[in-house]
PDB file of N, CA and C in Angstrom:
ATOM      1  N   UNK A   1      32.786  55.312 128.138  1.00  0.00           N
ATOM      2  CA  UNK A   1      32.743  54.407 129.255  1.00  0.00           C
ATOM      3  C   UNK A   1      33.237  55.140 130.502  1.00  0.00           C
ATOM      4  N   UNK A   2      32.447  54.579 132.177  1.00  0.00           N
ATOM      5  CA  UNK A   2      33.052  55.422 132.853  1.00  0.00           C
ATOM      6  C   UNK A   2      34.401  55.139 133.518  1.00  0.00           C
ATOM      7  N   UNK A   3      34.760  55.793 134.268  1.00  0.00           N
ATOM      8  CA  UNK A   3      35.656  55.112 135.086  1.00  0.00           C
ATOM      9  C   UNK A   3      35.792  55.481 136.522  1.00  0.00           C
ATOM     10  N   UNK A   4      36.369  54.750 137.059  1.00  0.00           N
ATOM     11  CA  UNK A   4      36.195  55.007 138.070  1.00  0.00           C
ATOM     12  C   UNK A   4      37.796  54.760 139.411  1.00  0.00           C
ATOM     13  N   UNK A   5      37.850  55.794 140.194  1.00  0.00           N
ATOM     14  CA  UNK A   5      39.145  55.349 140.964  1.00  0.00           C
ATOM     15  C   UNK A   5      39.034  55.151 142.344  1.00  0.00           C
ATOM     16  N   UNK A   6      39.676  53.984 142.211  1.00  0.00           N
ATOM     17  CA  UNK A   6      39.386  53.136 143.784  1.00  0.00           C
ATOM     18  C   UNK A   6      40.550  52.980 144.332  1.00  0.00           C
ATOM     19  N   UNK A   7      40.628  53.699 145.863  1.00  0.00           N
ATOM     20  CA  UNK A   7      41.338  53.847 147.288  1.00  0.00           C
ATOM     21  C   UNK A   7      40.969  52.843 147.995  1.00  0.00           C
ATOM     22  N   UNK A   8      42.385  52.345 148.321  1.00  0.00           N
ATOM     23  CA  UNK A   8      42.923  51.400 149.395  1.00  0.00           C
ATOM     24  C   UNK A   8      43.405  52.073 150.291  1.00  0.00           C
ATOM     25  N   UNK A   9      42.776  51.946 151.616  1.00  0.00           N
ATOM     26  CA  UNK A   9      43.864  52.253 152.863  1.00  0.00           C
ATOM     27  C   UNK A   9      44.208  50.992 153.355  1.00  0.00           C
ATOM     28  N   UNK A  10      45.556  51.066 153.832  1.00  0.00           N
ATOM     29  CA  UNK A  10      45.965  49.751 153.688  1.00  0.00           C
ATOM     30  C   UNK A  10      47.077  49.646 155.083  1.00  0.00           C
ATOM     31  N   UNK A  11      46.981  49.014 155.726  1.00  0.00           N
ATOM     32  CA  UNK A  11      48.248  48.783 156.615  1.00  0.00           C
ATOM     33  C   UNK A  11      49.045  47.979 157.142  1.00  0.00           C
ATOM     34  N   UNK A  12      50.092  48.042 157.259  1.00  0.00           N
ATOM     35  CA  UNK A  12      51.545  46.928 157.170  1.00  0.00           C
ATOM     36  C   UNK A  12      52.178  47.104 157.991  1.00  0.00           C
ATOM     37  N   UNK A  13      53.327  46.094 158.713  1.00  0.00           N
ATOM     38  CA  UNK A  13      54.118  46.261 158.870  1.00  0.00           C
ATOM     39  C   UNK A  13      55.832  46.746 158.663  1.00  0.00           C
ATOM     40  N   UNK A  14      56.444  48.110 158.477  1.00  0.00           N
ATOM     41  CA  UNK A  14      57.450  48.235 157.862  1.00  0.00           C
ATOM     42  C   UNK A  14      58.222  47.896 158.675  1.00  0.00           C
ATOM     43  N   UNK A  15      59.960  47.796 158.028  1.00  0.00           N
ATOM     44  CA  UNK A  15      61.442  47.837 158.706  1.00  0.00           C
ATOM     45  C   UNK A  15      61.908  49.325 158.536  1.00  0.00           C
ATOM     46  N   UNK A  16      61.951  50.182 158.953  1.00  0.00           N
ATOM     47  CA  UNK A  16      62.999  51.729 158.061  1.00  0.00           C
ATOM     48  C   UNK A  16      64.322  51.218 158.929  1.00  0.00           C
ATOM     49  N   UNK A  17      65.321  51.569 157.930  1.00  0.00           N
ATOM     50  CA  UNK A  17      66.634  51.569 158.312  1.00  0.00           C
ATOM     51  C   UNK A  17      67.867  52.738 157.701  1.00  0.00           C
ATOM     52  N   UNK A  18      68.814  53.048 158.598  1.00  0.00           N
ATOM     53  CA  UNK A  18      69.512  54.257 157.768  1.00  0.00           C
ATOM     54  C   UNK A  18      70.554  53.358 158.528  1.00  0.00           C
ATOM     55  N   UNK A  19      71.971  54.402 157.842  1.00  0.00           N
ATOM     56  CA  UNK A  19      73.302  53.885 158.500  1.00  0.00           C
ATOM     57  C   UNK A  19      73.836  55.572 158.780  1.00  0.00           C
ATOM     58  N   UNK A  20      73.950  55.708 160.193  1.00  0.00           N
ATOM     59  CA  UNK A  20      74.694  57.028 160.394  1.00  0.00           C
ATOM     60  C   UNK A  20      76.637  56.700 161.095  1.00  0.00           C
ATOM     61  N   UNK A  21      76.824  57.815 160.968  1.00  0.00           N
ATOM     62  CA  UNK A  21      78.290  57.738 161.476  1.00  0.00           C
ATOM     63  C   UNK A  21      78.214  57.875 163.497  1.00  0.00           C
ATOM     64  N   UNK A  22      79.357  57.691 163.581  1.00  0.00           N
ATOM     65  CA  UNK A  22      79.209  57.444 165.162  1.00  0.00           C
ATOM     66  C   UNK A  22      78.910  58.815 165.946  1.00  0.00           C
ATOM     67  N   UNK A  23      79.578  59.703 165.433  1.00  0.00           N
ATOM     68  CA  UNK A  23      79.246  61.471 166.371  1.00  0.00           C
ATOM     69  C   UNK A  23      77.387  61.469 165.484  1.00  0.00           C
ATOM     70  N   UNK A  24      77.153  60.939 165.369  1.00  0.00           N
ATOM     71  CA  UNK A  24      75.377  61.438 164.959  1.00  0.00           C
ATOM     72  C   UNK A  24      74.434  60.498 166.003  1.00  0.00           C
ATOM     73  N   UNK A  25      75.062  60.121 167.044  1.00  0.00           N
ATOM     74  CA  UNK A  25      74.397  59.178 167.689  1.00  0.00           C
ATOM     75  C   UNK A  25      75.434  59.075 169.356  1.00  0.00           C
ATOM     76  N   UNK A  26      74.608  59.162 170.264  1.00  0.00           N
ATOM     77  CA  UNK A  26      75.221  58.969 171.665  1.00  0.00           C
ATOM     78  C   UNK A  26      75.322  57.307 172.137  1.00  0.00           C
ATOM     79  N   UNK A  27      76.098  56.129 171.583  1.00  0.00           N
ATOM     80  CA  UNK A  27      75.928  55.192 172.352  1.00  0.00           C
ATOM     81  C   UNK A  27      76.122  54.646 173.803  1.00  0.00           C
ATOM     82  N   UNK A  28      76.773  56.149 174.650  1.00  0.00           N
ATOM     83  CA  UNK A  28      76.896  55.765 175.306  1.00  0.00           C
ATOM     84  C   UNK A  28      75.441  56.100 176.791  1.00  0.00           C
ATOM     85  N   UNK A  29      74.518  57.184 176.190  1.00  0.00           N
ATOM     86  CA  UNK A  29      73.348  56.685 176.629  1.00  0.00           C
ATOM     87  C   UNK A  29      72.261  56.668 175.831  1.00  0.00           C
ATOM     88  N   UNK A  30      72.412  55.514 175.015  1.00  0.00           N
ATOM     89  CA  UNK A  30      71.725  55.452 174.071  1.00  0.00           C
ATOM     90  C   UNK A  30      70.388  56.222 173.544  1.00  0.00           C
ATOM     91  N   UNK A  31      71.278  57.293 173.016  1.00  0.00           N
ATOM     92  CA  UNK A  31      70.213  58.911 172.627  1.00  0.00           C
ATOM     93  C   UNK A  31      70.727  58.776 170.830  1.00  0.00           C
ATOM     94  N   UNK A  32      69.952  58.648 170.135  1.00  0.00           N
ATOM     95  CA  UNK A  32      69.457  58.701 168.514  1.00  0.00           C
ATOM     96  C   UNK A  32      69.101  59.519 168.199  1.00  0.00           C
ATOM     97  N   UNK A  33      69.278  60.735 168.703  1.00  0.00           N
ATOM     98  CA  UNK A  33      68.877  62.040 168.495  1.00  0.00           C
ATOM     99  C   UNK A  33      68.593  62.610 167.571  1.00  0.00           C
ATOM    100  N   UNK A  34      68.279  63.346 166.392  1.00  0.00           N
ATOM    101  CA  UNK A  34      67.639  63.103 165.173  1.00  0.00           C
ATOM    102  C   UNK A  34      67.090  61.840 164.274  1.00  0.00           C
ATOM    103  N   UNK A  35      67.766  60.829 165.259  1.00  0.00           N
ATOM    104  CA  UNK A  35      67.033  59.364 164.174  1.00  0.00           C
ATOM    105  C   UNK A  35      66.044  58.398 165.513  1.00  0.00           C
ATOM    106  N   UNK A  36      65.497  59.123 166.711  1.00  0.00           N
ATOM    107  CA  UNK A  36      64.844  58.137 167.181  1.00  0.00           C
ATOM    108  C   UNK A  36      63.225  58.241 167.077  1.00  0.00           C
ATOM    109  N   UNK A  37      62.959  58.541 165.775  1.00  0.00           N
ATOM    110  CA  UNK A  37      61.547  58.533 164.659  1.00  0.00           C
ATOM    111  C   UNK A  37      62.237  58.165 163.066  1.00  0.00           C
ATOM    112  N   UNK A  38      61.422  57.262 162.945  1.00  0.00           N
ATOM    113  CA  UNK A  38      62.005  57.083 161.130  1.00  0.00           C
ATOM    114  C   UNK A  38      61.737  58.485 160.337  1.00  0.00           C
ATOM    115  N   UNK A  39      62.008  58.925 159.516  1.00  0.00           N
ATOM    116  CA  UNK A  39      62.169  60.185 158.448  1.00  0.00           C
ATOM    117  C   UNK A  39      61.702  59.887 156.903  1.00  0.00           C
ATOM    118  N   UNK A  40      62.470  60.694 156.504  1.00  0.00           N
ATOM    119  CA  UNK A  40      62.108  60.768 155.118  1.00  0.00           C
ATOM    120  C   UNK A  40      63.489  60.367 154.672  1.00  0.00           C
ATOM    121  N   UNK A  41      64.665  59.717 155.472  1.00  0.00           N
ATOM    122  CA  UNK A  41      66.050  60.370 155.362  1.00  0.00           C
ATOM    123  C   UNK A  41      66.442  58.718 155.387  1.00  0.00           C
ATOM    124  N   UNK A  42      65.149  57.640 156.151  1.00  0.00           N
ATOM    125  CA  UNK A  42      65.315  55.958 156.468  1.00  0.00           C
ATOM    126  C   UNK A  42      65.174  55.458 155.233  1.00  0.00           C
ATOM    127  N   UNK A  43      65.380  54.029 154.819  1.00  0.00           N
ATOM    128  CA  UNK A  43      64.900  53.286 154.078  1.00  0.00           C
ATOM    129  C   UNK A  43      63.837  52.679 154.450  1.00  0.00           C
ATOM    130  N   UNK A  44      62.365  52.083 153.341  1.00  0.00           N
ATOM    131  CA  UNK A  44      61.560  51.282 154.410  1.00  0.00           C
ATOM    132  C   UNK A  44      61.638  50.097 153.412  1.00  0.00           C
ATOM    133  N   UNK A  45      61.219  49.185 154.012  1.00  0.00           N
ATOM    134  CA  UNK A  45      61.011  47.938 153.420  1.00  0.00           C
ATOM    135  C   UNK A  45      59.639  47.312 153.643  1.00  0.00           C
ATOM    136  N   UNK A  46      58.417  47.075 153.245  1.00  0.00           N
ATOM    137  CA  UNK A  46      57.358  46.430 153.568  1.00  0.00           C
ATOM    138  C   UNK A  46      57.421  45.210 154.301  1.00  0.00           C
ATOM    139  N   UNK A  47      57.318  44.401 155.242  1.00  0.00           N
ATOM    140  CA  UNK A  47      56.593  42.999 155.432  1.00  0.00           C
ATOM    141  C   UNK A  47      56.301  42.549 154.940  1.00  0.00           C
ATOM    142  N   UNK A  48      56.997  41.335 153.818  1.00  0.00           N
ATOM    143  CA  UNK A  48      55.490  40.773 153.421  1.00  0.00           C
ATOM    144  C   UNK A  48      54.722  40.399 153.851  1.00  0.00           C
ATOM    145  N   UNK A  49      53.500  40.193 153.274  1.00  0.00           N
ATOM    146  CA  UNK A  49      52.579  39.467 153.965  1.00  0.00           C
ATOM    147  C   UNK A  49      51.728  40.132 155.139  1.00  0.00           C
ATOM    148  N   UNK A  50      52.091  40.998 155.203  1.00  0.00           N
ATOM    149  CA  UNK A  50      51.642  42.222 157.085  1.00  0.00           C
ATOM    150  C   UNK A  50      50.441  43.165 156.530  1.00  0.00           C
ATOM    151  N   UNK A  51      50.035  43.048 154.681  1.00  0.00           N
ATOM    152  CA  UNK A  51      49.420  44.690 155.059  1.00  0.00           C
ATOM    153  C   UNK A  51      48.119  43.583 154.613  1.00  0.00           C
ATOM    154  N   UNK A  52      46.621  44.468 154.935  1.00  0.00           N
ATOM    155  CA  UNK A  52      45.511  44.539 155.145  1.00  0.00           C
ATOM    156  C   UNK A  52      44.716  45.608 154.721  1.00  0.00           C
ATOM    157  N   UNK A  53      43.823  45.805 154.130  1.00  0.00           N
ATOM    158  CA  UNK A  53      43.277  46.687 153.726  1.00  0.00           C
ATOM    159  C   UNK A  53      42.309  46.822 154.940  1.00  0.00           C
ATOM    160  N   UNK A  54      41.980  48.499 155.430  1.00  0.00           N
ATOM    161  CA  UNK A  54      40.976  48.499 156.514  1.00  0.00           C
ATOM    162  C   UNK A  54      40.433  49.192 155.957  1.00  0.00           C
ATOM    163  N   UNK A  55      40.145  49.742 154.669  1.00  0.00           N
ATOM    164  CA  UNK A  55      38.850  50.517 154.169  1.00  0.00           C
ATOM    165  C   UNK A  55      39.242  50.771 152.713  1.00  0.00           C
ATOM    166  N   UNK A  56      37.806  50.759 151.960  1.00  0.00           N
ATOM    167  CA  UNK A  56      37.560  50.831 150.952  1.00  0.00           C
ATOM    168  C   UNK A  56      36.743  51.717 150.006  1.00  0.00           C
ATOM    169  N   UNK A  57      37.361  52.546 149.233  1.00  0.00           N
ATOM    170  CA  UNK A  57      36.021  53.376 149.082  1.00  0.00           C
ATOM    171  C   UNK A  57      36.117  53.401 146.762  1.00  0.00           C
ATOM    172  N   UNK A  58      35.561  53.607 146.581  1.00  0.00           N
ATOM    173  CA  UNK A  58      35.751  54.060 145.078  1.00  0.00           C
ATOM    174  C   UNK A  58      34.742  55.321 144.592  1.00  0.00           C
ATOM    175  N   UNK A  59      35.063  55.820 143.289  1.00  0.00           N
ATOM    176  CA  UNK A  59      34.164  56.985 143.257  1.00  0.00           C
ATOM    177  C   UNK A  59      34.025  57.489 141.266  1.00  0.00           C
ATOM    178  N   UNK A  60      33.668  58.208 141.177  1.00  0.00           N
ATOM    179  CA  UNK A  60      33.566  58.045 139.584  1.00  0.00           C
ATOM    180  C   UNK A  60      34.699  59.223 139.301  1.00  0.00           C
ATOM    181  N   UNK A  61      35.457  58.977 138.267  1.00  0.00           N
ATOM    182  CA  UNK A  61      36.372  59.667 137.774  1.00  0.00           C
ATOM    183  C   UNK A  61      36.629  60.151 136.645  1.00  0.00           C
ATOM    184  N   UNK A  62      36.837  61.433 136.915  1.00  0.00           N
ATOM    185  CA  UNK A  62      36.865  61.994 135.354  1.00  0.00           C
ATOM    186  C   UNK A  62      38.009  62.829 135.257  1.00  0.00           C
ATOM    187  N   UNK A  63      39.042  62.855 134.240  1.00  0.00           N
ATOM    188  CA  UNK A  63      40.024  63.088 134.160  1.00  0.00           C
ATOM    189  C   UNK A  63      40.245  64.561 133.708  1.00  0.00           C
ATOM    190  N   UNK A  64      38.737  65.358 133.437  1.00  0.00           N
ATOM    191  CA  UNK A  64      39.227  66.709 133.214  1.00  0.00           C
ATOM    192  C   UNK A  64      38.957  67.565 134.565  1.00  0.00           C
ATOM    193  N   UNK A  65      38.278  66.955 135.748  1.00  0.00           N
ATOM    194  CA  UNK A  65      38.569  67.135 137.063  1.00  0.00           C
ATOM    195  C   UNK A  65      40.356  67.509 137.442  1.00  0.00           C
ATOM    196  N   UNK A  66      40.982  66.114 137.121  1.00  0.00           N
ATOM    197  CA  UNK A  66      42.044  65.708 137.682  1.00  0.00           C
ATOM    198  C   UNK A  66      43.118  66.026 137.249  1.00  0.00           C
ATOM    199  N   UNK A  67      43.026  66.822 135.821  1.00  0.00           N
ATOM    200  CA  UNK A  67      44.227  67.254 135.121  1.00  0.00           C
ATOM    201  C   UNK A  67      44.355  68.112 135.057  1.00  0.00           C
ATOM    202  N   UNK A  68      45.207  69.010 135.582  1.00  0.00           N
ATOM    203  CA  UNK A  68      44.821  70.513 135.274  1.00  0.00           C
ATOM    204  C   UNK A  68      45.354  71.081 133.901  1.00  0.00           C
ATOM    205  N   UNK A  69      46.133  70.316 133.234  1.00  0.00           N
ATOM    206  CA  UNK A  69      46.878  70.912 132.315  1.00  0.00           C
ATOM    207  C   UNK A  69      46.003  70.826 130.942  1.00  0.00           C
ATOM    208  N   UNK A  70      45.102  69.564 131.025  1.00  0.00           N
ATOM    209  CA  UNK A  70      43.851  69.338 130.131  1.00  0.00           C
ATOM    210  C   UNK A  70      42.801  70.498 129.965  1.00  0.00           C
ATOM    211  N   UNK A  71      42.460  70.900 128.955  1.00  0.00           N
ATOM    212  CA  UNK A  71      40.906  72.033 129.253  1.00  0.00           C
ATOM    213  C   UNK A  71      40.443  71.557 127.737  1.00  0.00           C
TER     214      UNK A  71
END
């Protein structure tokens, strides 16, 4: 039987959040200086309810393509 693997692009609204200490951050003109882009370093949390799929694609799949450790 075949199979087949199907991609969602999908998009949402996230929250990312971190907690830094006070010398990692200027409040007094409010400069975030390594944290004013979320990272790899934030937490994220999804929206519910916010994501949407804007494209769809599927394709046929075969797993001795996809495995390399298989022969």
């Amino acid at each position: 039987m075949k199979k087949y693997k199907i991609t969602h692009r999908v998009s949402a609204d996230f929250i990312a959040e971190i907690i830094v200490n006070e010398d990692e951050i200027n409040i007094q003109t409010n400069d975030l200086k390594e944290y004013k882009k979320p990272n790899s370093k934030f937490e994220y949390t999804m929206l519910k309810g916010t994501e949407s799929v804007t494209q769809t694609t599927y394709e046929e799949y075969d797993e001795k393509f996809n495995n390399s450790i298989k022969e």
